[in-house]
Structures are given as C-alpha cells and as structure tokens.
Protein backbone atom coordinates (compact mmCIF):
# COMPACT_ATOMS: atom_id res chain seq x y z
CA UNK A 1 -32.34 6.93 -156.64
CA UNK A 2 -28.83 6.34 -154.86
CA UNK A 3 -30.67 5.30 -151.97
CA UNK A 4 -32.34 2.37 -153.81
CA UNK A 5 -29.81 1.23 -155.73
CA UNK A 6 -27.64 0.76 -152.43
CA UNK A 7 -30.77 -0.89 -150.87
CA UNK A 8 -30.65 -3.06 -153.55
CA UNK A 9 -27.14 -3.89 -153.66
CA UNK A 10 -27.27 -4.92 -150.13
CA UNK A 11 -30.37 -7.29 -150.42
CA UNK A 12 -28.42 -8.51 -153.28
CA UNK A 13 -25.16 -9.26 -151.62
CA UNK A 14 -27.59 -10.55 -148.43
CA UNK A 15 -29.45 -12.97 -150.76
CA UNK A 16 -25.97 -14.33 -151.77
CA UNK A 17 -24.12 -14.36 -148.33
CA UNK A 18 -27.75 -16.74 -147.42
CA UNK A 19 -26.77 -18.93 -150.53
CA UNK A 20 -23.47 -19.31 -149.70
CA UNK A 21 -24.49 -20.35 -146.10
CA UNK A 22 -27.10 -22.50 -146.99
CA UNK A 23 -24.60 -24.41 -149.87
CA UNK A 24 -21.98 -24.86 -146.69
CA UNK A 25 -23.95 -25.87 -143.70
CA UNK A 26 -26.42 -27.81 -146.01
CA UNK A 27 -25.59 -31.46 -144.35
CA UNK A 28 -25.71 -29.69 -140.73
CA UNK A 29 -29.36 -29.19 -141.88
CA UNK A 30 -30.79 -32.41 -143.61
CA UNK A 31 -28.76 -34.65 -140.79
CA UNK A 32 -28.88 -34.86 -137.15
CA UNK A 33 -26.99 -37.42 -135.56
CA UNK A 34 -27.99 -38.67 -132.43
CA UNK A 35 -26.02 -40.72 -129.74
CA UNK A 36 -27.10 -44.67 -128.96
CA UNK A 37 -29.80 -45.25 -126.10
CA UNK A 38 -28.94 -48.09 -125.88
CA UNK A 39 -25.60 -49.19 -127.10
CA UNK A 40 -25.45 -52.69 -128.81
CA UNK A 41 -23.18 -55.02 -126.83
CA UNK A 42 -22.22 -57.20 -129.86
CA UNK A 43 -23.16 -54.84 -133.06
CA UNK A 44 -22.27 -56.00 -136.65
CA UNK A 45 -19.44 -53.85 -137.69
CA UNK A 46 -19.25 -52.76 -141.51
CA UNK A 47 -15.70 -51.53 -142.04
CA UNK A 48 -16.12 -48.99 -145.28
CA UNK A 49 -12.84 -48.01 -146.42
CA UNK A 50 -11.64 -45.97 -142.75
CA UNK A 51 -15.07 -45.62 -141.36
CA UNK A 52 -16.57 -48.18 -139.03
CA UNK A 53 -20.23 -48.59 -139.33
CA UNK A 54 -22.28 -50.01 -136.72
CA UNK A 55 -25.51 -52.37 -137.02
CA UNK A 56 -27.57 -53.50 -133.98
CA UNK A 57 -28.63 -56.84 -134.80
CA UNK A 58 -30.25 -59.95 -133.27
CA UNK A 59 -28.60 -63.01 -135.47
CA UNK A 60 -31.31 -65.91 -136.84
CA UNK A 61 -30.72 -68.99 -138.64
CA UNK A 62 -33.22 -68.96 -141.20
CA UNK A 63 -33.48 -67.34 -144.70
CA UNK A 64 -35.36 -64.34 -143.87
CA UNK A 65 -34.19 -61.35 -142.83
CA UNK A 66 -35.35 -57.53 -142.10
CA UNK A 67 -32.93 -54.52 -142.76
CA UNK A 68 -34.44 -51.26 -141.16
CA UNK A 69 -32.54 -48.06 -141.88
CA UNK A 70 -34.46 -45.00 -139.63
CA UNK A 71 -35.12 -41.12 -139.95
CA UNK A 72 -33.52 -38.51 -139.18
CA UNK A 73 -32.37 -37.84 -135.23
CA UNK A 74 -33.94 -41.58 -134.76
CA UNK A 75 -31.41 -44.03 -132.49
CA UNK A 76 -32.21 -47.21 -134.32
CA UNK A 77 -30.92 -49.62 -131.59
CA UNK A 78 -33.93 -48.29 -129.89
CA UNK A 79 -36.10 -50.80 -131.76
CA UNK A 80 -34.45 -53.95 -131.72
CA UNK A 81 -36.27 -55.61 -129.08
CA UNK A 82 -39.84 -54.60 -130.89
CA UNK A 83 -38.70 -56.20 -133.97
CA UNK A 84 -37.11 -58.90 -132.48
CA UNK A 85 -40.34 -59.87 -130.99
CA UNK A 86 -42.58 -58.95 -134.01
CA UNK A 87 -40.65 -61.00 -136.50
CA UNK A 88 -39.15 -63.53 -134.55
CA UNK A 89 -38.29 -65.63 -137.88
CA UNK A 90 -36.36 -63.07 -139.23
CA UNK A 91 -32.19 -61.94 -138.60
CA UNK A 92 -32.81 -58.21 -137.68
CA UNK A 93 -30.00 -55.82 -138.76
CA UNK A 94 -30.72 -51.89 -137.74
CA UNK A 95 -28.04 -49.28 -139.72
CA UNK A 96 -26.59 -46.98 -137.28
CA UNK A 97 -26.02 -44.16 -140.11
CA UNK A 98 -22.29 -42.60 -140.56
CA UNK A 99 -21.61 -39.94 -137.22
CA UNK A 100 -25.40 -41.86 -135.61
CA UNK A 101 -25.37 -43.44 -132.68
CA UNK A 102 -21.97 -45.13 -132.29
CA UNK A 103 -20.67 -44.95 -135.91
CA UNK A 104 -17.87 -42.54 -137.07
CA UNK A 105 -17.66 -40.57 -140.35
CA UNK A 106 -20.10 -37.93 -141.32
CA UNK A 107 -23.27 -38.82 -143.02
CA UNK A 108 -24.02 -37.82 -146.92
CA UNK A 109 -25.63 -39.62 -149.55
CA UNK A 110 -23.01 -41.31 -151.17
CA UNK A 111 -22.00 -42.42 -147.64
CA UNK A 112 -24.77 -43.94 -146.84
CA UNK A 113 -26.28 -45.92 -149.66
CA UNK A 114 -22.67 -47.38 -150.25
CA UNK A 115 -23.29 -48.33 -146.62
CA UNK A 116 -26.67 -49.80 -147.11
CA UNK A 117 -25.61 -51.92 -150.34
CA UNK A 118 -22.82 -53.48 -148.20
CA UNK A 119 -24.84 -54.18 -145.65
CA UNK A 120 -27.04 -55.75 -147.94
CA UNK A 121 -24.51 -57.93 -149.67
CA UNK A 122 -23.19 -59.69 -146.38
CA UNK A 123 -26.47 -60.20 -145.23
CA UNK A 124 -27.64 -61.65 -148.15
CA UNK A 125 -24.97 -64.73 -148.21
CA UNK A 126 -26.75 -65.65 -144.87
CA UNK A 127 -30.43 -64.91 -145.64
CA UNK A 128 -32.14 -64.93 -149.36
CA UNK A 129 -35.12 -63.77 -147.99
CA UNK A 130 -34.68 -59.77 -147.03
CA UNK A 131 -37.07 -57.13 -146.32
CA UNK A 132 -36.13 -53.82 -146.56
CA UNK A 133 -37.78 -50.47 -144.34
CA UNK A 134 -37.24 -47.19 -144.28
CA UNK A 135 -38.23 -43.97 -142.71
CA UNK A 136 -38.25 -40.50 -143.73
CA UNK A 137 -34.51 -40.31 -144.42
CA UNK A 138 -34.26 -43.76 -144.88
CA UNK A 139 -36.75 -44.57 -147.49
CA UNK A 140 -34.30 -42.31 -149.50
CA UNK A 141 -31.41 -45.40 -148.69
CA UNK A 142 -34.02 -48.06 -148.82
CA UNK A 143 -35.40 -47.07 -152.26
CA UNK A 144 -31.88 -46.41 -153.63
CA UNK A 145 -30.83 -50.10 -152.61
CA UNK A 146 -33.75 -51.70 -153.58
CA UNK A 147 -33.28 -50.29 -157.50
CA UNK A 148 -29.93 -52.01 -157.25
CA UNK A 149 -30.36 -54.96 -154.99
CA UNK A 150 -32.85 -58.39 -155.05
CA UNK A 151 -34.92 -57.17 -151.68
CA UNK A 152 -37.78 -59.07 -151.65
CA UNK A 153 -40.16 -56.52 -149.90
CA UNK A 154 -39.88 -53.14 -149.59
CA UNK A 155 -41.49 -50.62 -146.79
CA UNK A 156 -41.49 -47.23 -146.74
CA UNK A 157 -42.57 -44.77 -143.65
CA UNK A 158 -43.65 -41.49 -144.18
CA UNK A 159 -41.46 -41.21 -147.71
CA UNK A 160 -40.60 -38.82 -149.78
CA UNK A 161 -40.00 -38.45 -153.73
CA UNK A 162 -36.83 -36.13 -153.77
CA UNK A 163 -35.07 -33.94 -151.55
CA UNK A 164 -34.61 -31.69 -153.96
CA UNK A 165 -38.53 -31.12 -154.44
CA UNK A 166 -38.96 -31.31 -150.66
CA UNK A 167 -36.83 -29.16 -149.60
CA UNK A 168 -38.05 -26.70 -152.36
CA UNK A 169 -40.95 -25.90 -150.89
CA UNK A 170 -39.41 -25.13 -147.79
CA UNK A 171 -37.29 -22.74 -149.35
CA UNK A 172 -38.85 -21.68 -151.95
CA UNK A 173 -37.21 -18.25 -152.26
CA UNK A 174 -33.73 -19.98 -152.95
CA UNK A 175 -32.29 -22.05 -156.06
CA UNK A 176 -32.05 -25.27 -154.14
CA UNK A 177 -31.90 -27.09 -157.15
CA UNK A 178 -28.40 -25.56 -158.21
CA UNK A 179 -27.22 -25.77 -154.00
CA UNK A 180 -28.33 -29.23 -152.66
CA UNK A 181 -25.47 -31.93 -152.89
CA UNK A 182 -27.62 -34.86 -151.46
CA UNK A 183 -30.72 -35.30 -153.67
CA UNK A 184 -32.27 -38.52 -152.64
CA UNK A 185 -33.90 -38.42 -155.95
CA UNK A 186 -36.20 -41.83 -154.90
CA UNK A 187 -38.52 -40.78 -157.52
CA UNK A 188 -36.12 -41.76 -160.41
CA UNK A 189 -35.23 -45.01 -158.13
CA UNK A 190 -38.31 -45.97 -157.83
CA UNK A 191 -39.16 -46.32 -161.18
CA UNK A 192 -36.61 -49.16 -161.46
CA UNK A 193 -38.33 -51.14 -159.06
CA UNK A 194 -40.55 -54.21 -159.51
CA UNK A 195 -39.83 -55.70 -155.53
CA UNK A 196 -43.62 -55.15 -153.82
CA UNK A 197 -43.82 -52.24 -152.00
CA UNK A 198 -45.47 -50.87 -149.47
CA UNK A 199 -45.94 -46.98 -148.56
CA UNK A 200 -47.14 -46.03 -145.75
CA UNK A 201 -48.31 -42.19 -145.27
CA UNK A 202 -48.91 -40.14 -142.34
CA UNK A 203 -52.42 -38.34 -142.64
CA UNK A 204 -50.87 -35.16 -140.70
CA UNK A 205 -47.65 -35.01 -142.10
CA UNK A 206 -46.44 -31.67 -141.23
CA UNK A 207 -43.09 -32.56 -142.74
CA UNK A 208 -43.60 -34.03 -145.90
CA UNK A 209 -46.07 -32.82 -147.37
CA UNK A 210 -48.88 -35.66 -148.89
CA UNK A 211 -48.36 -34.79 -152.89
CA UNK A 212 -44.38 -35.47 -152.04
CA UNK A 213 -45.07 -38.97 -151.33
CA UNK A 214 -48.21 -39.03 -153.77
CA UNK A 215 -45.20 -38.56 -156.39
CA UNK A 216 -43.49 -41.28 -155.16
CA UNK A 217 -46.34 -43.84 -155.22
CA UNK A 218 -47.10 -42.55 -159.01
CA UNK A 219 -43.47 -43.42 -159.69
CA UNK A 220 -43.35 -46.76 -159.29
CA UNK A 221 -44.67 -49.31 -161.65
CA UNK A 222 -47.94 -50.01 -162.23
CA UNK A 223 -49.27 -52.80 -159.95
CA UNK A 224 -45.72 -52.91 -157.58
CA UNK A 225 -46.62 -50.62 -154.96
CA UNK A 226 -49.75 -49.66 -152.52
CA UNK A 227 -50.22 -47.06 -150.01
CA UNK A 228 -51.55 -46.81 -146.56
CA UNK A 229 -52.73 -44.43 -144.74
CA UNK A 230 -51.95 -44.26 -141.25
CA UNK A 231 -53.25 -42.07 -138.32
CA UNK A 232 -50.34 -39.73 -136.69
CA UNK A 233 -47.96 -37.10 -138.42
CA UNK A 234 -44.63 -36.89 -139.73
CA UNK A 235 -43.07 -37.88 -136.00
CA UNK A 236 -45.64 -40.40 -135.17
CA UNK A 237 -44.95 -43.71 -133.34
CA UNK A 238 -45.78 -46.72 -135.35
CA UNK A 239 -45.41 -49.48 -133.68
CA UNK A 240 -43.60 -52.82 -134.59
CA UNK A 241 -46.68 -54.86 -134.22
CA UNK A 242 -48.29 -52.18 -136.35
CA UNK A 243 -46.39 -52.27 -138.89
CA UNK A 244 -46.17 -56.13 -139.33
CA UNK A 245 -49.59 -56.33 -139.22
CA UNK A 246 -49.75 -53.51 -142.26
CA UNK A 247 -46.42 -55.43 -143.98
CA UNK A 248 -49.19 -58.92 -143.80
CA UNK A 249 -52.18 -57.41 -145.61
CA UNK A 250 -53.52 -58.30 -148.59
CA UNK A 251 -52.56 -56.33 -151.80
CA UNK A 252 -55.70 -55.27 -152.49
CA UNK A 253 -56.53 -53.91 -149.42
C-alpha cells in the first residue's frame, strides 16, 4: 500500500512538473519564428512602442489594398511577388510578425493584433478599399481585426475557431483551458462580423482538425461567410492565382 501511494505521489508531482512546463514554454510552442528569404529592401516599418515591426510591401496608388498576415514558421516576404502579380490593382502589405523574419520583439497575442490594427489604420488613410487574409495563425489576427476594423473582405486559410479548443485536443490529458495565455478565441470574433468572408478548408488537414474550422464557419452570421474546400492539407501550397480566383467567385458557389 506504501508502494502505491509513493507511485502515486510521483505521477502526481510528474503531472504537475509537465503543467508547469507546458504554462512556461507555452509561446516556444504555438510560435516559430523564422528568418526572411528574402529580405525587403524598402519594408514599411511599424514602430510599436520599442519594437520595430516590419511589412514587405509593394506601394499602389489606388484605393484597394490587400493585408496578408501568414502561419506559423511562414516567411511572408516570400510571397510578395505572387501577389504583386495576382492583384496588380491592389497596395500589398505582408506582416512580418514580432521576432519573424526581420522584426524584433517576441510574438504573443496581444502583440500581434495591436500590430495588425496599426497596420490597418495607416493603410487605411491611403486605401479605403482593404482586403484582409490570413493563415492558420493568422486568421486568428485577421479575424480579431476584422471584428474591430472596416475590412471590406475577409479570407481565411486553413482557420481555426480557438486555440484554446485546438490545442485541447492535442492535449487532452492537461487543463489547457486554465494554462494557455494566447487564446485566439476567433470564434467569439467572428460573431461580430458582418465584412464577407471567405473560408477556405484543407480536405486533409492533419493540423486542424475539420469540426475546428466547421465551428468557425457556424460562428459567423448567417449569410456573411462561405466555405471552400480545397485539395491539400494543413501545409499545402495555395497558390496566389488560386486563391484570387477562389476570392472572385460567386457567393453562391
């Protein structure tokens, strides 16, 4: 009986020590900042308090405008030629996320929807016209600023509802509802939202999972939002042309 009561207490102080590790290193495991492949020669430079934040752009004089924020371990300045050349109407501006690619400070949350809404309020003195995209991490910014801000579109790849619920069912033996400090609760955004919208889902989404962004879609209002399917999974290259193509469609389709 001594025996299992000291097994116990050991699996018990083990289960905590995993808590405690999971509750400090939690941002070294939702974020993984990558360096710049391509480092922009002239980037837009958002200066947030100390932190410089850096935006590959390609500048247009005309009211429309597309603000891409990307996933996780995605260099964004990667895709500015392909959107350049896909929306060649629009001023492209591509967030290089806090500690990404070029930027300094350390990504969280906070950090980077404050980021996002500034970005979003110089653009818009140019450009009235503004779509908004984001992937995977991002569609956790993009929703977030489009609850708060007049986008006119809205895109999101391979989205999620919460963090919280997502990362749940990855750990499902832990109370990752009391540990997470980032929630990207988009679920609760999203029902603030009347911009169209546009998710699109990855049929073999090993990531996130299809009733995560299922929740999301059933979030939003009624008649706001539709949902594509798209061929890949959660990693999957869609390509500009793609995607503008799938941005163009009809509602109803």
């Amino acid at each position: 009986m001594r025996t299992l009561i000291t097994l116990l207490l050991y699996l018990v102080a083990g289960y905590v020590v995993i808590c405690l590790l999971l509750y400090l290193l939690q941002r070294q495991l939702i974020y993984f900042p990558v360096p710049a492949a391509f480092p922009p020669d002239n980037p837009l430079i958002l200066q947030q308090g100390e932190h410089q934040v850096l935006v590959s752009h390609r500048p247009r004089q005309s009211e429309q405008a597309l603000l891409y924020f990307g996933g996780n371990a995605e260099d964004t300045s990667v895709s500015l030629s392909e959107f350049s050349a896909e929306f060649p109407e629009h001023a492209i501006y591509l967030m290089h996320y806090r500690g990404y690619a070029g930027s300094d400070g350390k990504p969280s949350e906070q950090a980077l929807v404050s980021d996002a809404l500034a970005l979003f309020d110089q653009v818009s003195q140019q450009h009235s016209d503004i779509i908004v995209i984001g992937r995977s991490l991002g569609s956790g910014v993009a929703v977030q600023l489009a609850a708060q801000r007049p986008v006119q579109q809205l895109v999101l790849i391979t989205p999620f509802d919460s963090l919280t619920a997502l990362a749940s069912q990855q750990f499902p033996l832990f109370p990752v509802r009391l540990l997470l400090k980032d929630r990207y609760d988009s679920a609760r955004s999203a029902a603030k939202i009347h911009t169209p919208t546009l998710l699109l889902v990855a049929r073999e989404d090993e990531i996130i999972g299809r009733e995560r962004s299922e929740a999301l879609y059933n979030a939003f209002p009624k008649g706001s939002v539709r949902m594509v399917h798209f061929n890949g999974n959660h990693n999957s290259y869609l390509p500009a042309h793609q995607l503008h193509d799938l941005i163009a469609r009809p509602k109803h389709e």
